[in-house]
Protein backbone atom coordinates (compact mmCIF):
# COMPACT_ATOMS: atom_id res chain seq x y z
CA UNK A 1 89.43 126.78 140.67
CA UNK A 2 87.63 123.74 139.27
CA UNK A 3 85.09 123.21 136.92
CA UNK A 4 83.09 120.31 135.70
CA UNK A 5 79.80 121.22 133.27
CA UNK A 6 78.00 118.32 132.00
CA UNK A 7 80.91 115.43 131.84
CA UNK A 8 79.99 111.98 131.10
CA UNK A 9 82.55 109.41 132.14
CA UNK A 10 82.50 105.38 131.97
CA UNK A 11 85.03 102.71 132.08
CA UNK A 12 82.95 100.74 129.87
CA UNK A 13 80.39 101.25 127.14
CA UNK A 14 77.61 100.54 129.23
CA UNK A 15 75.94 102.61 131.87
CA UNK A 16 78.32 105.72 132.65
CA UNK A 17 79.39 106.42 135.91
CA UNK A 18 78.79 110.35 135.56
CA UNK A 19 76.22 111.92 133.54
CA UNK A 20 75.56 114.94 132.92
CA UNK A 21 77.61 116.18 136.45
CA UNK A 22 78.21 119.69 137.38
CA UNK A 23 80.16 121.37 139.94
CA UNK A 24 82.17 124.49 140.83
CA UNK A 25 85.21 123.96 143.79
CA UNK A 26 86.50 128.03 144.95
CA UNK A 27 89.51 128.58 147.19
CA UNK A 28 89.02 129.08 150.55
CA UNK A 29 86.88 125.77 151.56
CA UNK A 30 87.82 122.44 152.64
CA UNK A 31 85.36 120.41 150.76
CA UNK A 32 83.59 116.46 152.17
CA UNK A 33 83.28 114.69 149.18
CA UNK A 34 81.18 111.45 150.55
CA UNK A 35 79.33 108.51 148.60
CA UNK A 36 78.59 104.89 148.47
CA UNK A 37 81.43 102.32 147.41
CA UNK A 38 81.54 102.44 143.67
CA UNK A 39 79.87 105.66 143.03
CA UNK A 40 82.84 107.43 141.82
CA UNK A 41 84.90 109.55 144.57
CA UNK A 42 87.69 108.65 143.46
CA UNK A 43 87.51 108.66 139.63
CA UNK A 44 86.35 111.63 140.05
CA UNK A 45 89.04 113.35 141.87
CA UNK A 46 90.98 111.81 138.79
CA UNK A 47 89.39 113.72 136.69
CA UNK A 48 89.79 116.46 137.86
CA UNK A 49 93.39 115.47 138.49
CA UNK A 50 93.81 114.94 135.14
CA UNK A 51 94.26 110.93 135.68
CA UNK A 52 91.54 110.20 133.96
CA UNK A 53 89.55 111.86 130.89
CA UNK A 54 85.98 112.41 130.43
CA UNK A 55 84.14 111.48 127.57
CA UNK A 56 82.27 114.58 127.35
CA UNK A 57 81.82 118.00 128.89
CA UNK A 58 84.35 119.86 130.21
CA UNK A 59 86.63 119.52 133.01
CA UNK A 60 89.03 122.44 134.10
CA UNK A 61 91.49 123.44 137.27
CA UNK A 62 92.18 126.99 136.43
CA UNK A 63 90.57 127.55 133.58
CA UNK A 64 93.15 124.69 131.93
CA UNK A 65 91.43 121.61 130.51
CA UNK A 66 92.45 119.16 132.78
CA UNK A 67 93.00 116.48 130.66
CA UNK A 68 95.94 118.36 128.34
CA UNK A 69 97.98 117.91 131.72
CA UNK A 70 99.58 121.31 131.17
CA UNK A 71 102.83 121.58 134.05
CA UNK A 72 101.30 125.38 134.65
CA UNK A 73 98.12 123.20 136.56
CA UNK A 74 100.06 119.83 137.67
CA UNK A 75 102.40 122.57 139.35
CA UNK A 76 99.32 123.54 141.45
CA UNK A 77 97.44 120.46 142.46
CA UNK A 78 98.52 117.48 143.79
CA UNK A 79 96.60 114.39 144.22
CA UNK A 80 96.87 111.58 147.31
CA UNK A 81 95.44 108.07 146.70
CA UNK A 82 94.45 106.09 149.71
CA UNK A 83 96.93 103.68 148.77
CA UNK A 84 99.79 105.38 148.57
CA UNK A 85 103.04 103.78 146.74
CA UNK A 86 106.42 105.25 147.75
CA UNK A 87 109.60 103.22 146.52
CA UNK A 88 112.38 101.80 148.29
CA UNK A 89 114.22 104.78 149.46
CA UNK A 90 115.35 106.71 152.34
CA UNK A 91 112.58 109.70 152.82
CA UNK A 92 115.26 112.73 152.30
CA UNK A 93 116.03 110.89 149.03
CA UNK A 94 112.36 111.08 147.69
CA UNK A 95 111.96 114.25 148.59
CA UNK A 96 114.85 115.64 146.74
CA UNK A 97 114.04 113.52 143.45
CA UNK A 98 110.35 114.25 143.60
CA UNK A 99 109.64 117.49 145.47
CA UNK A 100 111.23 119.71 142.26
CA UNK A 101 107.97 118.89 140.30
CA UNK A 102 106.21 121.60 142.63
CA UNK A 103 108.18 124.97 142.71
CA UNK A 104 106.50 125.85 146.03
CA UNK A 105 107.55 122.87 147.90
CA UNK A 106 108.45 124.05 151.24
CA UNK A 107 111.20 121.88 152.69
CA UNK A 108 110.69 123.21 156.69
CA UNK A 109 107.50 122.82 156.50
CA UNK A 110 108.23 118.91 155.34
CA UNK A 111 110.28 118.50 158.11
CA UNK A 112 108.39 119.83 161.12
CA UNK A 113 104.88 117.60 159.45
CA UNK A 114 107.12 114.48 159.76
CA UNK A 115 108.11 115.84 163.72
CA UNK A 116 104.30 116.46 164.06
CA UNK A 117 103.48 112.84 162.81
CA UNK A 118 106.80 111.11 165.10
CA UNK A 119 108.14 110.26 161.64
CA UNK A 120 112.43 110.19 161.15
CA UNK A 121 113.56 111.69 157.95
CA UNK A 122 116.05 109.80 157.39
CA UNK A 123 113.97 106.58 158.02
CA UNK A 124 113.91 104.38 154.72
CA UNK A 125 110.45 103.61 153.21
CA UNK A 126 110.63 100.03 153.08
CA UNK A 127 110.81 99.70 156.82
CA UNK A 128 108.00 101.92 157.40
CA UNK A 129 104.23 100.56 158.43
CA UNK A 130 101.22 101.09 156.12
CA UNK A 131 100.47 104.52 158.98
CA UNK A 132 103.76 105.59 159.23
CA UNK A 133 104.04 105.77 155.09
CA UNK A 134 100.73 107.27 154.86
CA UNK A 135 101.56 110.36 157.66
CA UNK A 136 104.65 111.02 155.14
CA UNK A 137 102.51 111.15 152.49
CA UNK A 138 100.40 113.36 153.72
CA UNK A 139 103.17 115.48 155.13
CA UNK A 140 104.78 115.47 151.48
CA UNK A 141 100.93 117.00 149.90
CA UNK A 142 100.94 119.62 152.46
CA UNK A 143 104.55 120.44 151.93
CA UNK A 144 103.91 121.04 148.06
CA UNK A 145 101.75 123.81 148.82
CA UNK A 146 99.49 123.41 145.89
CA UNK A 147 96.67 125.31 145.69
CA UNK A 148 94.63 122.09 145.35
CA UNK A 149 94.68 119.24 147.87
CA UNK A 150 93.03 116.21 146.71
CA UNK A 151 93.41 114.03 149.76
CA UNK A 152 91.46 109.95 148.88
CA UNK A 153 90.65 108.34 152.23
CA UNK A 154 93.08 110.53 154.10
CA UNK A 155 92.74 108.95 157.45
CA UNK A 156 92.46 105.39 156.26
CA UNK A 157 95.21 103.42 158.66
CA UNK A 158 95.97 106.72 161.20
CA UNK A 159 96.14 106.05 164.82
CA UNK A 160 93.69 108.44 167.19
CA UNK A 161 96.38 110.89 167.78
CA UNK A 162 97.63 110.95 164.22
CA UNK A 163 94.21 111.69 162.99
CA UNK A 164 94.10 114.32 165.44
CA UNK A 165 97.63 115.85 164.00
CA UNK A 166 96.24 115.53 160.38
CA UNK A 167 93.04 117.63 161.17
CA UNK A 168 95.51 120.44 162.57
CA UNK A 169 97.65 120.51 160.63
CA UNK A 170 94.64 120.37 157.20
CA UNK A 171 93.22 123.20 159.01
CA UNK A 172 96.41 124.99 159.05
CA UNK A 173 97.20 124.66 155.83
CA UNK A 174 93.85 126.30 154.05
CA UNK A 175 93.96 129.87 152.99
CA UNK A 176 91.60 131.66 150.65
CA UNK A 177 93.47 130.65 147.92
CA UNK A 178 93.65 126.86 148.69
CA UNK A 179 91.05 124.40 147.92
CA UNK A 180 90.95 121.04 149.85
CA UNK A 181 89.38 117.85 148.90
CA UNK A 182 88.44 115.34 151.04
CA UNK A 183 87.22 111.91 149.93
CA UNK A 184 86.26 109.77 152.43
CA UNK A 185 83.90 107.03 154.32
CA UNK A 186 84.93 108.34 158.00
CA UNK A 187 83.12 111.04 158.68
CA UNK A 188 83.64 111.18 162.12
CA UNK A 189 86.96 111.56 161.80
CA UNK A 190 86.48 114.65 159.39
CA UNK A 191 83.09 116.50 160.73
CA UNK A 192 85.22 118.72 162.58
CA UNK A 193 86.85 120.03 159.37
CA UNK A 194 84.75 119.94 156.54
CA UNK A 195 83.24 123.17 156.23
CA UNK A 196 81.16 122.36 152.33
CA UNK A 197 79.56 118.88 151.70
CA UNK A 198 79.24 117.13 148.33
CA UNK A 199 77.42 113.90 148.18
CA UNK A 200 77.71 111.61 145.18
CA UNK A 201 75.54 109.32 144.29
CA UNK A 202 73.35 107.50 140.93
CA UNK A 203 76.07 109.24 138.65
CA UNK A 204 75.51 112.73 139.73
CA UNK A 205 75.78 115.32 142.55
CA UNK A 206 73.18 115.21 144.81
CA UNK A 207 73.91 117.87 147.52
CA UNK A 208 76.25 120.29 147.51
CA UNK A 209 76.40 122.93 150.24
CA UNK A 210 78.29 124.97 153.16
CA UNK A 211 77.75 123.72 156.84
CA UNK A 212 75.96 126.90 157.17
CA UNK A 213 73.77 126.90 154.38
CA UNK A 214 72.79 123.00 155.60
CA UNK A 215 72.41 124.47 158.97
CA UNK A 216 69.74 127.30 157.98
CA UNK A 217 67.69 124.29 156.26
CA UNK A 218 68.31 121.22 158.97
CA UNK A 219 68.39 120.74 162.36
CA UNK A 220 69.94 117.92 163.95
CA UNK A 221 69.39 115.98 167.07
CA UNK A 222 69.05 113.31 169.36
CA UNK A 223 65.90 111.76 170.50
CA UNK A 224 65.03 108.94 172.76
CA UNK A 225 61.76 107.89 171.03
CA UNK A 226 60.43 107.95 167.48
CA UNK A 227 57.55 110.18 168.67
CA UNK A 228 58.42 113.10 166.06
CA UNK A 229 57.12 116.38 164.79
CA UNK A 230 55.42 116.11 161.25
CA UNK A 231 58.46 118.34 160.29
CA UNK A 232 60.91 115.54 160.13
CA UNK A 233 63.21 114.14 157.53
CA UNK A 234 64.65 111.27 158.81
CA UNK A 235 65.32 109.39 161.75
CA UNK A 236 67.89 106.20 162.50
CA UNK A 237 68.41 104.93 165.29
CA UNK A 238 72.40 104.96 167.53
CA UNK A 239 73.70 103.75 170.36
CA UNK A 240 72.77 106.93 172.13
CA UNK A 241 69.69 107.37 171.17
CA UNK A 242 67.55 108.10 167.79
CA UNK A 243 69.51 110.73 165.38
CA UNK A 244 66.61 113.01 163.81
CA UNK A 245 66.68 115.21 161.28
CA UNK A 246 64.31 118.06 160.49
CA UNK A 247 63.29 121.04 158.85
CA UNK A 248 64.96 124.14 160.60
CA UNK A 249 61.61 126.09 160.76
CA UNK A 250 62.78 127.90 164.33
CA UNK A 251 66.19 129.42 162.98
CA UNK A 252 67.98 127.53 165.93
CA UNK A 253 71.59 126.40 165.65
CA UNK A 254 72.20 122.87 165.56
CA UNK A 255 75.92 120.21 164.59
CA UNK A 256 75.55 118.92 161.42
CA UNK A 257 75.83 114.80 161.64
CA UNK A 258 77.49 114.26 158.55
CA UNK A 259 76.56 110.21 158.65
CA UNK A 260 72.85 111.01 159.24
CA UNK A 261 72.87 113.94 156.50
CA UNK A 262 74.21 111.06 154.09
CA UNK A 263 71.92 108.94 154.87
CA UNK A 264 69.62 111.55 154.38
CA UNK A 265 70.76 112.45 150.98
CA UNK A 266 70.90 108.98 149.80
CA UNK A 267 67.38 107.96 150.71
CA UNK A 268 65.66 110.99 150.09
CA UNK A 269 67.41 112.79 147.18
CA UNK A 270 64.20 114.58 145.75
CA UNK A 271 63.21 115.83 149.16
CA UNK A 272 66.71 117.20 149.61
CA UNK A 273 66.56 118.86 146.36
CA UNK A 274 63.38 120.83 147.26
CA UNK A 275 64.77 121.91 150.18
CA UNK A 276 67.74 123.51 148.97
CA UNK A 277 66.76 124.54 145.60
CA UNK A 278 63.14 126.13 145.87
């Protein structure tokens, strides 16, 4: 569905913010894309997007270059910033002057996101809180049925039982033909969901795999001392205790803890690599 081979991408003449970055997004996953402040997650999703234009390489969402903006791809993806901008209008208003740009919009489906998410239809944006206008943004992405979902910070300003609705109803939504993006700093609220994690840092990609595949290679747990095994990674210490993580030489089935595989990634990006690429 999307492809990125060798862009380069700066805001300024100086030291790019991509170089040289690869990747390859397929229908059927709901994909973590996590990094540091400033290293990119959100430029790049506008690249892909189409928002913004590499300087070199190439960057396509089925098999269109994504910077021509063709309406045969903007038809099919649809991008959510974290802070969204709605104008002043009544919600049934915006939907009927916007939701034409995606022929697939389903108008039900609108309606019974904003009953999920306690939001009135007929309530005028103005009036609405910072939450309440992101749920009916959200509700408006899912409604467009696009087969890309490019969702920035998604659960930025949710209440608990909000972000419980959005992970229901995200998980609803993916089919084999939908690809999901999520770009975001709270993992915890996400882990749940995510089934493929791409971590972004020093201008490139520098993980990229299924929860299973990081499962075969990792295992995570909980320790209450540092006294480790010479097999492992890393090791932080949490309120409930120290969060470890080692090589999976036994085969046995652990959770992955997205925050600690981060961390991981960030600190020890070689060792990573070797893991998951010998």
């Amino acid at each position: 569905m999307i492809t990125l081979e060798n862009i380069r991408f700066g805001y300024t003449s100086r030291k790019p913010l991509f170089e040289d970055l690869s990747l390859t997004l397929e229908g059927g996953h709901i994909y973590g894309l996590l990094g540091k402040n400033g290293a990119g997650k959100t430029t790049l999703l506008k690249n892909m997007a189409g928002l913004r234009f590499v300087k070199s390489g190439l960057c396509t969402s089925f098999g269109l270059d994504a910077k021509r903006r063709l309406p045969s791809m903007l038809e099919r993806i649809y991008f959510l910033p974290e802070e969204i901008w709605l104008p002043d209008m009544k919600i049934n208003t915006y939907v009927r002057t916007y939701a034409p740009a995606w022929p697939r919009f389903d108008h039900g489906y609108f309606k019974n996101c904003l009953k999920a998410f306690e939001i009135d239809p007929t309530a005028r944006i103005k009036t609405m809180s910072f939450g309440q206008r992101k749920k009916t943004g959200i509700a408006f992405a899912l409604a467009t049925k696009a087969d890309i979902l490019m969702l920035d910070e998604p659960t930025n300003g949710l209440d608990i039982p909000s972000k419980t609705m959005f992970r229901k109803l995200v998980a609803e939504a993916l089919d084999e033909d939908c690809c999901i993006i999520l770009s975001t700093h709270q993992v915890r609220d996400l882990e749940t969901l995510i089934d493929s994690v791409i971590v972004l840092n020093e201008a490139n990609i520098v993980f990229n795999q299924t929860i299973d595949a990081t499962c075969e290679k990792l295992r995570f747990s909980l320790s209450t001392s540092l006294e480790m095994p010479e097999n492992v990674l890393y090791a932080e210490m949490t309120p409930r205790g120290y969060a470890v993580v080692n090589q999976n030489l036994t085969g046995e089935e652990s959770k992955v803890d997205l925050e600690t595989l981060f961390n991981l990634c960030i600190q020890q990006p070689e060792t990573i690599h070797q893991l998951f690429n010998a």
